[in-house]
PDB file of N, CA and C in Angstrom:
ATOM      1  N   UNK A   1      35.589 -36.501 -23.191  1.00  0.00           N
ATOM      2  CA  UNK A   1      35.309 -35.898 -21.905  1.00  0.00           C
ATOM      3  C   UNK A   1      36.418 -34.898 -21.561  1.00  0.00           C
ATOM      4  N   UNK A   2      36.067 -33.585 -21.407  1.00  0.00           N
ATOM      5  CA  UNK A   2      36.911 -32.719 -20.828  1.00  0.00           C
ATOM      6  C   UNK A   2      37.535 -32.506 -19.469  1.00  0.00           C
ATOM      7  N   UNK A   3      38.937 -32.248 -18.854  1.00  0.00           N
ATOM      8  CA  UNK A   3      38.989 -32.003 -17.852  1.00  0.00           C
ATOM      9  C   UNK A   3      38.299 -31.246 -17.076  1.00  0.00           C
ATOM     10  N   UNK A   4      38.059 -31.235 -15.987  1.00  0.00           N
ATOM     11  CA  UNK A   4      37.174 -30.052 -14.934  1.00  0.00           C
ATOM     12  C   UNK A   4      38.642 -28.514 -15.106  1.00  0.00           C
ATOM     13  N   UNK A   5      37.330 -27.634 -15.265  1.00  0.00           N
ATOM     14  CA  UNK A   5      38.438 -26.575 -15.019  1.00  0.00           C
ATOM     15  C   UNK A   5      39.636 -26.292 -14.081  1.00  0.00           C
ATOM     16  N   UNK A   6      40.211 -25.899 -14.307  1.00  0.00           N
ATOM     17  CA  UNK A   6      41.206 -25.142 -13.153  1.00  0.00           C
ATOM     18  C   UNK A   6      41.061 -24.495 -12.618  1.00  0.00           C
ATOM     19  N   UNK A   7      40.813 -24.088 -11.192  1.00  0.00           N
ATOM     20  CA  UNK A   7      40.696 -22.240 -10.520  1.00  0.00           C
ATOM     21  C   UNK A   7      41.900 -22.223 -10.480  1.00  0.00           C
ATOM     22  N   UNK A   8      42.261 -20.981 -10.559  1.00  0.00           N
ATOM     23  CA  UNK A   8      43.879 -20.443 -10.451  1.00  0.00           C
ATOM     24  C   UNK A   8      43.683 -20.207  -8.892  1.00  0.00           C
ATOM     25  N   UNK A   9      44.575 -20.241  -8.125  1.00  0.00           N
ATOM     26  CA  UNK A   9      45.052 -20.256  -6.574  1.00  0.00           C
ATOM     27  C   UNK A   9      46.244 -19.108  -6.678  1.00  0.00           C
ATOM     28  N   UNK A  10      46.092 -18.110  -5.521  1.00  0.00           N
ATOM     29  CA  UNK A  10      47.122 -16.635  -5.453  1.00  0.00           C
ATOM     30  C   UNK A  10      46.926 -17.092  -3.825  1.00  0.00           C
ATOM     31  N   UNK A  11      48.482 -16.556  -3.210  1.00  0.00           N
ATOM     32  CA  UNK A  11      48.193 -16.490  -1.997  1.00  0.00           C
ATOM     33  C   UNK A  11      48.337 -15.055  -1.244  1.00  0.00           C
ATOM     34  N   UNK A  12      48.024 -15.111  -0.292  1.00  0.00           N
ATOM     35  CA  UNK A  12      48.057 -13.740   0.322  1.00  0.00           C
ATOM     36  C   UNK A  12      48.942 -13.643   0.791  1.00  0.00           C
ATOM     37  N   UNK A  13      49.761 -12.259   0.557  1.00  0.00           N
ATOM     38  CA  UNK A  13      50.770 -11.888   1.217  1.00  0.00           C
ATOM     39  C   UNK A  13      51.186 -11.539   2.634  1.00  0.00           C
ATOM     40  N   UNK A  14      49.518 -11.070   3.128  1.00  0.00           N
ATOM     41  CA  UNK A  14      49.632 -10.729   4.545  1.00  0.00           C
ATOM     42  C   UNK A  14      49.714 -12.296   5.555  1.00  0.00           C
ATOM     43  N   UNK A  15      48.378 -12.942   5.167  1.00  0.00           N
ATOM     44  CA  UNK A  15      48.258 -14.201   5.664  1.00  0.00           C
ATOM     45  C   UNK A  15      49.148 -15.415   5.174  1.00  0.00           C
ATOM     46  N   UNK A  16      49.665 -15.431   4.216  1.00  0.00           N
ATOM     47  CA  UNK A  16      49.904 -16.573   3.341  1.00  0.00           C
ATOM     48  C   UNK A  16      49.018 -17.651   3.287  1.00  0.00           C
ATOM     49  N   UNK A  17      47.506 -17.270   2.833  1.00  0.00           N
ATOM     50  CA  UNK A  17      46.756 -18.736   2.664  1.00  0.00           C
ATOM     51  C   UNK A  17      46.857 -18.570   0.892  1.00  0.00           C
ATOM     52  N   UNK A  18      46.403 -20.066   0.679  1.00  0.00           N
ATOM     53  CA  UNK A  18      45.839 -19.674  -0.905  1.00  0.00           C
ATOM     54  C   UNK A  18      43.879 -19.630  -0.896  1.00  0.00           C
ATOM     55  N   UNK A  19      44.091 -19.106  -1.868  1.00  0.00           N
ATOM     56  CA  UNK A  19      42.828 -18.726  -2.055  1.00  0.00           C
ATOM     57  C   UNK A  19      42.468 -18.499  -3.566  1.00  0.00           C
ATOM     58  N   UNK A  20      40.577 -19.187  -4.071  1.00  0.00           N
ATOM     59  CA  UNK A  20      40.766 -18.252  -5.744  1.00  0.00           C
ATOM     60  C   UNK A  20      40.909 -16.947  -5.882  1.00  0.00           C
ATOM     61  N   UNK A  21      41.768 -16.645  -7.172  1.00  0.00           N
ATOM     62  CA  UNK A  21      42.178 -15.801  -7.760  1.00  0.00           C
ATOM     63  C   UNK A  21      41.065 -14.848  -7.827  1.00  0.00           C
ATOM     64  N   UNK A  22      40.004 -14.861  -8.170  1.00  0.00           N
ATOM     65  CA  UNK A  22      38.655 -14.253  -7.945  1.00  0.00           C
ATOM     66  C   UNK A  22      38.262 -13.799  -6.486  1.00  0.00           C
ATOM     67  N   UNK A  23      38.481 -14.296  -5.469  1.00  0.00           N
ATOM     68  CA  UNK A  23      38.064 -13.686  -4.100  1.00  0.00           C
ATOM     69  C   UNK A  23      39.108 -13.347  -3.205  1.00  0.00           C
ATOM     70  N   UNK A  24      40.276 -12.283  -4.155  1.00  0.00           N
ATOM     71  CA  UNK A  24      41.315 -11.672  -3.850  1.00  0.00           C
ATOM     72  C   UNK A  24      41.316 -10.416  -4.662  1.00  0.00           C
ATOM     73  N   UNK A  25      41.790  -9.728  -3.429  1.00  0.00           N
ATOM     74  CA  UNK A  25      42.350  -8.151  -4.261  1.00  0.00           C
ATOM     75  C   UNK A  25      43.522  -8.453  -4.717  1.00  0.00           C
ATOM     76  N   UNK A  26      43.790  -7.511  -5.783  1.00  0.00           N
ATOM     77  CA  UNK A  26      45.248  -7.563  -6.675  1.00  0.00           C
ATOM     78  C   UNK A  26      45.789  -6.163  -5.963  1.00  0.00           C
ATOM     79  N   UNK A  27      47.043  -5.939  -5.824  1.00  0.00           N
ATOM     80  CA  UNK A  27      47.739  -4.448  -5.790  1.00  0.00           C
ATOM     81  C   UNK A  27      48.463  -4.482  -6.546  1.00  0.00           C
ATOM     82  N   UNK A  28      48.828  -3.625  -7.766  1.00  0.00           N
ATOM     83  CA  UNK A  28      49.311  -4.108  -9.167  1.00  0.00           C
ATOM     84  C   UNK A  28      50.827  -2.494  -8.552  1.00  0.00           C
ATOM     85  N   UNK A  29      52.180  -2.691  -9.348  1.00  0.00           N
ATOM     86  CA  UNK A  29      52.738  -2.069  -9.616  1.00  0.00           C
ATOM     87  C   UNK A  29      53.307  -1.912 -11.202  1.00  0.00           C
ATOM     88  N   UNK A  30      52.974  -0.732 -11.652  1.00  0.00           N
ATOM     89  CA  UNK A  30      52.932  -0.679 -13.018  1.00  0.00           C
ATOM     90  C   UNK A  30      54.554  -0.212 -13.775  1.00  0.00           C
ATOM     91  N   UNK A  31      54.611  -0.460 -15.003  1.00  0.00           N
ATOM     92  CA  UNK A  31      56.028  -0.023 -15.571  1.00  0.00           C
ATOM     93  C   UNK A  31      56.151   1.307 -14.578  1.00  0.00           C
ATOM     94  N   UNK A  32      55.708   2.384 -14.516  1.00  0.00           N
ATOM     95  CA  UNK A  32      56.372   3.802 -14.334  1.00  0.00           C
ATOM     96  C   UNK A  32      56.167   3.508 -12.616  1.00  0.00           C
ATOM     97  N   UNK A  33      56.198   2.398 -11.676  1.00  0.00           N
ATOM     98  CA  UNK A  33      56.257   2.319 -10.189  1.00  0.00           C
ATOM     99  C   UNK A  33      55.552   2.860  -9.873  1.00  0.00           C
ATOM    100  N   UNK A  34      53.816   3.093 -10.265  1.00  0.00           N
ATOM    101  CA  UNK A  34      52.548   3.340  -9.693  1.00  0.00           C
ATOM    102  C   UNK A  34      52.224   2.393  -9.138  1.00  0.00           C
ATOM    103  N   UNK A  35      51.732   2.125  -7.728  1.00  0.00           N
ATOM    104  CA  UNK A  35      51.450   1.211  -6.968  1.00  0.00           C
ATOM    105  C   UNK A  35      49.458   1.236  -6.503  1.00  0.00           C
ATOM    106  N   UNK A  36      49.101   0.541  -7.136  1.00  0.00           N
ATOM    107  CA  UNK A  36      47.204   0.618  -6.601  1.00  0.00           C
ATOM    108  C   UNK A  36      46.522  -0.326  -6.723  1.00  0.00           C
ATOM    109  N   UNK A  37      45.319  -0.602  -6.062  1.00  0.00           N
ATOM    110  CA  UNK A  37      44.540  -1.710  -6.059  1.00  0.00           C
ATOM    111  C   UNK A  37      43.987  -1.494  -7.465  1.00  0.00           C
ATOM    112  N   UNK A  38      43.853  -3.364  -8.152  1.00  0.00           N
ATOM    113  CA  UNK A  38      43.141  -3.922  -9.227  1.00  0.00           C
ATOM    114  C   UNK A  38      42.284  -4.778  -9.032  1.00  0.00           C
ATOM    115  N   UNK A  39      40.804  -3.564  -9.258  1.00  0.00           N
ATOM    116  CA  UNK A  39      40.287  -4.947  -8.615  1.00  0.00           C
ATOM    117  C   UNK A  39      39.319  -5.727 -10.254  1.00  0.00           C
ATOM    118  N   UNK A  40      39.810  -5.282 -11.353  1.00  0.00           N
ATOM    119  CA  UNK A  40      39.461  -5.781 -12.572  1.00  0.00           C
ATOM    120  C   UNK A  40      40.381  -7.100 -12.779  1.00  0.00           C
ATOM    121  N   UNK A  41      41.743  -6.798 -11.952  1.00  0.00           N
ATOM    122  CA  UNK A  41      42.606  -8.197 -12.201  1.00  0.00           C
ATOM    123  C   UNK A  41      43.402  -8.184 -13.625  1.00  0.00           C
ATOM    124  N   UNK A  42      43.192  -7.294 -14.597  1.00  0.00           N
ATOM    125  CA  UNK A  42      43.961  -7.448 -15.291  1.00  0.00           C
ATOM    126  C   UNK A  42      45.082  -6.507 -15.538  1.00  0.00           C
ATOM    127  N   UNK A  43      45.095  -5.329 -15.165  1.00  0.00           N
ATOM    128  CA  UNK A  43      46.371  -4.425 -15.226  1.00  0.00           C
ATOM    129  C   UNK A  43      47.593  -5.139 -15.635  1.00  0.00           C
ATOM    130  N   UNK A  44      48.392  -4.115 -16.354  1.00  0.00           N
ATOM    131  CA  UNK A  44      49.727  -4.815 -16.406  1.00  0.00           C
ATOM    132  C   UNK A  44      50.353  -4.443 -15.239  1.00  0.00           C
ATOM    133  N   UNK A  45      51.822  -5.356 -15.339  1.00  0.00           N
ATOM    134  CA  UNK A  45      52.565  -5.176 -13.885  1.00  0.00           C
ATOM    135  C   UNK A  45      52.950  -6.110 -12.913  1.00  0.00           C
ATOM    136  N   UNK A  46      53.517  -5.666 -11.944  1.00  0.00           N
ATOM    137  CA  UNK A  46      53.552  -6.860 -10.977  1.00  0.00           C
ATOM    138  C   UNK A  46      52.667  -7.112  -9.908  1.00  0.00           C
ATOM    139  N   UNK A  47      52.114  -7.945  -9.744  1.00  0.00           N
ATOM    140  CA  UNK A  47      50.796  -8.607  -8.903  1.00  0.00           C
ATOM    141  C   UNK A  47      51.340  -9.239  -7.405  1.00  0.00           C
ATOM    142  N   UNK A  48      50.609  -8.292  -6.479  1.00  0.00           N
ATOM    143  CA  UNK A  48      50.607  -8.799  -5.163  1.00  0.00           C
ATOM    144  C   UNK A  48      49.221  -9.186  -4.890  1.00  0.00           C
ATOM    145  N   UNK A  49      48.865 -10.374  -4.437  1.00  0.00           N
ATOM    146  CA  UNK A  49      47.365 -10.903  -3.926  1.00  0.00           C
ATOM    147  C   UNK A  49      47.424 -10.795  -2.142  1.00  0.00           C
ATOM    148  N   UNK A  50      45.908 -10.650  -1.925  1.00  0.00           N
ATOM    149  CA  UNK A  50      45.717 -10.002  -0.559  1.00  0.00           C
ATOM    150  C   UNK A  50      44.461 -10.388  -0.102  1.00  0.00           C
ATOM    151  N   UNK A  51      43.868 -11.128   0.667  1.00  0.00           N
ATOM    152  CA  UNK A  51      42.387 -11.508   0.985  1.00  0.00           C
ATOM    153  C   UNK A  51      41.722  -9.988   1.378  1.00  0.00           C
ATOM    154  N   UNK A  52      40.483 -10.422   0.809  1.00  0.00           N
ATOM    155  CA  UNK A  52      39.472  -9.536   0.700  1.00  0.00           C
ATOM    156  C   UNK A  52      38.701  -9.005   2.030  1.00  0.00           C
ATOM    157  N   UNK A  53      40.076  -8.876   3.267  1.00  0.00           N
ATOM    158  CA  UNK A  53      39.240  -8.783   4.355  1.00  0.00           C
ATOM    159  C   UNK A  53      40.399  -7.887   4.818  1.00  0.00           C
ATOM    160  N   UNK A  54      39.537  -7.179   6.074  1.00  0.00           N
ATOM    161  CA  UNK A  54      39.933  -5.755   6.764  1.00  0.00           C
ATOM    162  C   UNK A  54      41.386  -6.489   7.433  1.00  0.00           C
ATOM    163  N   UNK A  55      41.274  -7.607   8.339  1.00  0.00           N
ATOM    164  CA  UNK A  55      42.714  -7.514   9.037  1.00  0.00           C
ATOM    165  C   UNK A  55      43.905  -8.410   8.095  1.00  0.00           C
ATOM    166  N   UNK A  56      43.696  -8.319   6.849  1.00  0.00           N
ATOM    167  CA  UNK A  56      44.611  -8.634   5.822  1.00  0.00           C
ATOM    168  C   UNK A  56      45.481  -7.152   5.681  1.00  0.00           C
ATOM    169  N   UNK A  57      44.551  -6.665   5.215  1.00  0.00           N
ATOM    170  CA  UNK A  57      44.776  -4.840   4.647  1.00  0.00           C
ATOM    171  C   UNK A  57      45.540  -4.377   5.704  1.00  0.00           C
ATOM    172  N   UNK A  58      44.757  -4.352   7.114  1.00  0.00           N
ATOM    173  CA  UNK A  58      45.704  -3.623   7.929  1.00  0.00           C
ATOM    174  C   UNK A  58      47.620  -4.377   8.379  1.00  0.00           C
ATOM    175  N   UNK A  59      47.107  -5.728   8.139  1.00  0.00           N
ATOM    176  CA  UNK A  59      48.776  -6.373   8.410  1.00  0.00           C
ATOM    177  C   UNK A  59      49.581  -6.086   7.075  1.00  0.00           C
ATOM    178  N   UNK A  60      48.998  -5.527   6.182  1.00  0.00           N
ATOM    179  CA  UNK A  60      49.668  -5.282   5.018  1.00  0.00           C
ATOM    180  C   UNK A  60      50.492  -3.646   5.582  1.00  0.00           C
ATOM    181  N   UNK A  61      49.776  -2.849   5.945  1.00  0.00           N
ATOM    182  CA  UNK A  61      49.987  -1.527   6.552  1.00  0.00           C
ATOM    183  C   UNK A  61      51.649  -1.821   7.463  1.00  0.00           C
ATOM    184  N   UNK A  62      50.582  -2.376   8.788  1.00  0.00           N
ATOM    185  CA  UNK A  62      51.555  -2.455   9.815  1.00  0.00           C
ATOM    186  C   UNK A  62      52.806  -3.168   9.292  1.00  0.00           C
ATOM    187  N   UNK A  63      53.008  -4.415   8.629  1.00  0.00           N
ATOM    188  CA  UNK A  63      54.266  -4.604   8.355  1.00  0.00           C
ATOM    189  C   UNK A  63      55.015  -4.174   7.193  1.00  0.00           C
ATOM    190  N   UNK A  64      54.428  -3.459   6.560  1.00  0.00           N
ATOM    191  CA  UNK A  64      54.787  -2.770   5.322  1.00  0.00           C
ATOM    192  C   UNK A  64      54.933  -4.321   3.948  1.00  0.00           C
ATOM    193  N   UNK A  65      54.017  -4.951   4.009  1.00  0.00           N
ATOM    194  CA  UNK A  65      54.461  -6.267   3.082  1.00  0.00           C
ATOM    195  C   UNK A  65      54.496  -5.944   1.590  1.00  0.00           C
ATOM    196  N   UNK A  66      54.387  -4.293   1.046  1.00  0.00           N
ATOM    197  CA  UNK A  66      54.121  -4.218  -0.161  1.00  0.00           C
ATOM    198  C   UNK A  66      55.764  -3.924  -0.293  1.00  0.00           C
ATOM    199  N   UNK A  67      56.765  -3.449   0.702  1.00  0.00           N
ATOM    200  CA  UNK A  67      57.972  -2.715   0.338  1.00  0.00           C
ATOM    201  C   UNK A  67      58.403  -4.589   0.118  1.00  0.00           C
ATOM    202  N   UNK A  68      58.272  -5.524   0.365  1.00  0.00           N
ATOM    203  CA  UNK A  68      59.027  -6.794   0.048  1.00  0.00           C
ATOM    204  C   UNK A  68      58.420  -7.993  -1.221  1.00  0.00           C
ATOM    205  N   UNK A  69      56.474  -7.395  -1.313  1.00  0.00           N
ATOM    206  CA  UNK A  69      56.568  -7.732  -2.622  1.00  0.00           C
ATOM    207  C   UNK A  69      56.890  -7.239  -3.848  1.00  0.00           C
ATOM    208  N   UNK A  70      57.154  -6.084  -3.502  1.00  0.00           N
ATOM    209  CA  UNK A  70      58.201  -4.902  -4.921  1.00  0.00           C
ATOM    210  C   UNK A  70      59.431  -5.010  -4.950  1.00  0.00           C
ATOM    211  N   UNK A  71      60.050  -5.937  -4.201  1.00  0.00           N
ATOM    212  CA  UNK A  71      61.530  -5.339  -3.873  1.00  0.00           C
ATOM    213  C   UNK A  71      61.855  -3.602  -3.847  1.00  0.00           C
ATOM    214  N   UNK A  72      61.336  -2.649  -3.261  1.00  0.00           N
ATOM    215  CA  UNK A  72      61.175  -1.244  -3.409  1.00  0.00           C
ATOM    216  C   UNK A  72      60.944  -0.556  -1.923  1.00  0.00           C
ATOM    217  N   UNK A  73      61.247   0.562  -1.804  1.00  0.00           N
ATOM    218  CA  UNK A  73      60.404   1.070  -1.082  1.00  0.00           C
ATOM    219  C   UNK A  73      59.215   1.867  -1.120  1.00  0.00           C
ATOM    220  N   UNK A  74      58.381   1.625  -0.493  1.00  0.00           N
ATOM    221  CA  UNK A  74      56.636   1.962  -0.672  1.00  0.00           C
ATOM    222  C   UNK A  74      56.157   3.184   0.283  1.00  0.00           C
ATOM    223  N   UNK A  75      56.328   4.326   0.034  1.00  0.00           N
ATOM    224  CA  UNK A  75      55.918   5.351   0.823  1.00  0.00           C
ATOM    225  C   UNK A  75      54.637   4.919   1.591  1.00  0.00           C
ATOM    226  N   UNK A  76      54.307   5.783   2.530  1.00  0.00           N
ATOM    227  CA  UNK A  76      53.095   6.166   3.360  1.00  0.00           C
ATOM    228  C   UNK A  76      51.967   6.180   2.895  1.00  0.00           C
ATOM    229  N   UNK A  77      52.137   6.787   1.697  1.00  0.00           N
ATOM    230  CA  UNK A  77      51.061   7.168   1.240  1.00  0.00           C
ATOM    231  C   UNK A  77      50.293   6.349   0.495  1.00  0.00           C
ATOM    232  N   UNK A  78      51.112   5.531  -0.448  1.00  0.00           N
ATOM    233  CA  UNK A  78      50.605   4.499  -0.983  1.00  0.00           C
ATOM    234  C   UNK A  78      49.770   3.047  -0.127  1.00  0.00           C
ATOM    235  N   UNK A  79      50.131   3.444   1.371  1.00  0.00           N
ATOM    236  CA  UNK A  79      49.810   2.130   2.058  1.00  0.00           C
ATOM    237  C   UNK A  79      48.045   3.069   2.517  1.00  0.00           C
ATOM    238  N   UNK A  80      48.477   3.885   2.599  1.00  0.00           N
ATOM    239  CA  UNK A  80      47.256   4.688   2.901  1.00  0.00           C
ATOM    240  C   UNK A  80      45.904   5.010   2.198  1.00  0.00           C
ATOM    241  N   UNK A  81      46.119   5.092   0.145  1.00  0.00           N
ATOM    242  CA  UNK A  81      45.513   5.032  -0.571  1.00  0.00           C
ATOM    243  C   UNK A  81      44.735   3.681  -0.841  1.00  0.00           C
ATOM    244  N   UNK A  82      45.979   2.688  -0.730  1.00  0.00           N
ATOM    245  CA  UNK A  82      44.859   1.187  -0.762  1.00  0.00           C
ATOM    246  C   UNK A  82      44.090   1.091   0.497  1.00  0.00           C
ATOM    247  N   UNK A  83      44.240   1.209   1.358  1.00  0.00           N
ATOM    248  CA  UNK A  83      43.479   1.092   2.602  1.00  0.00           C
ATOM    249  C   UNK A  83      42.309   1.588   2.139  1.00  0.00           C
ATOM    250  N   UNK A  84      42.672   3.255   1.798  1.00  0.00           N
ATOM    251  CA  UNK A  84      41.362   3.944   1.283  1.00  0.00           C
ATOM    252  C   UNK A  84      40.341   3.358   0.543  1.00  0.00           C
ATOM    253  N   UNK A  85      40.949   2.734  -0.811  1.00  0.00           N
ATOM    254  CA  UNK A  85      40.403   2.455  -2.267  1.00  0.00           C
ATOM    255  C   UNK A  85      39.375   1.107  -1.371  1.00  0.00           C
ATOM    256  N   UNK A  86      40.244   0.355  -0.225  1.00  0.00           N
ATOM    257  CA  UNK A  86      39.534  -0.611  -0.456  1.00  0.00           C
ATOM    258  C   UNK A  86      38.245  -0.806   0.475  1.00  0.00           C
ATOM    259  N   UNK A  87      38.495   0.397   1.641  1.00  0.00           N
ATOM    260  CA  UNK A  87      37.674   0.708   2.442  1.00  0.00           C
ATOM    261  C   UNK A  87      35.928   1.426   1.440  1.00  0.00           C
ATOM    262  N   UNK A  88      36.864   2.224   0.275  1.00  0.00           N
ATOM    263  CA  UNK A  88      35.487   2.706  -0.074  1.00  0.00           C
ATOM    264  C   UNK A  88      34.823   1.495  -0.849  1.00  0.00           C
ATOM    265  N   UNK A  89      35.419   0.225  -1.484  1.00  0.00           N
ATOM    266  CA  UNK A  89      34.914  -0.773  -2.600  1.00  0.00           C
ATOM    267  C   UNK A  89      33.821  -1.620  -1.272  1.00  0.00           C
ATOM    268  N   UNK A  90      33.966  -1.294  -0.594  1.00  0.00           N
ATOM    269  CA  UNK A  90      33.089  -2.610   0.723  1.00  0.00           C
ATOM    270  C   UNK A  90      31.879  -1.836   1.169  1.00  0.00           C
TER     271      UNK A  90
END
């Protein structure tokens, strides 16, 4: 008899809940510090998880939570493009 699978659990950065890994956006930062939504999940890089809902995205904005999951700073613009990317995926 096999164990029951595992869901993998990511939590959100804006909210901090956990949630599956599957009904989360990824925002991946890549070797050369390109910062963008994954929503295939596999990119290389470093992985910030984010619930798949509008006032996640925007507390991501307003408090800037991507400049503290990069250790980096995260221009304007980049907070502006995921908003975009994820506004057009819905």
């Amino acid at each position: 008899m096999s164990a029951p699978k595992k869901i993998p659990l990511r939590t959100c950065i804006a909210c901090r809940e956990e949630k599956p890994k599957r009904e989360m956006l990824r925002v991946v930062k890549n070797a050369e510090g390109e910062i963008r939504l994954d929503f295939s999940g596999k990119l290389p890089g470093r992985g910030a998880y984010l619930c798949n809902s509008e006032a996640c995205v925007k507390k991501l904005r307003k408090y800037r939570l991507l400049n503290r999951a990069f250790s980096m700073e995260v221009s304007e613009a980049v907070y502006a493009a995921v908003e975009e990317e994820f506004c057009r995926e819905k």
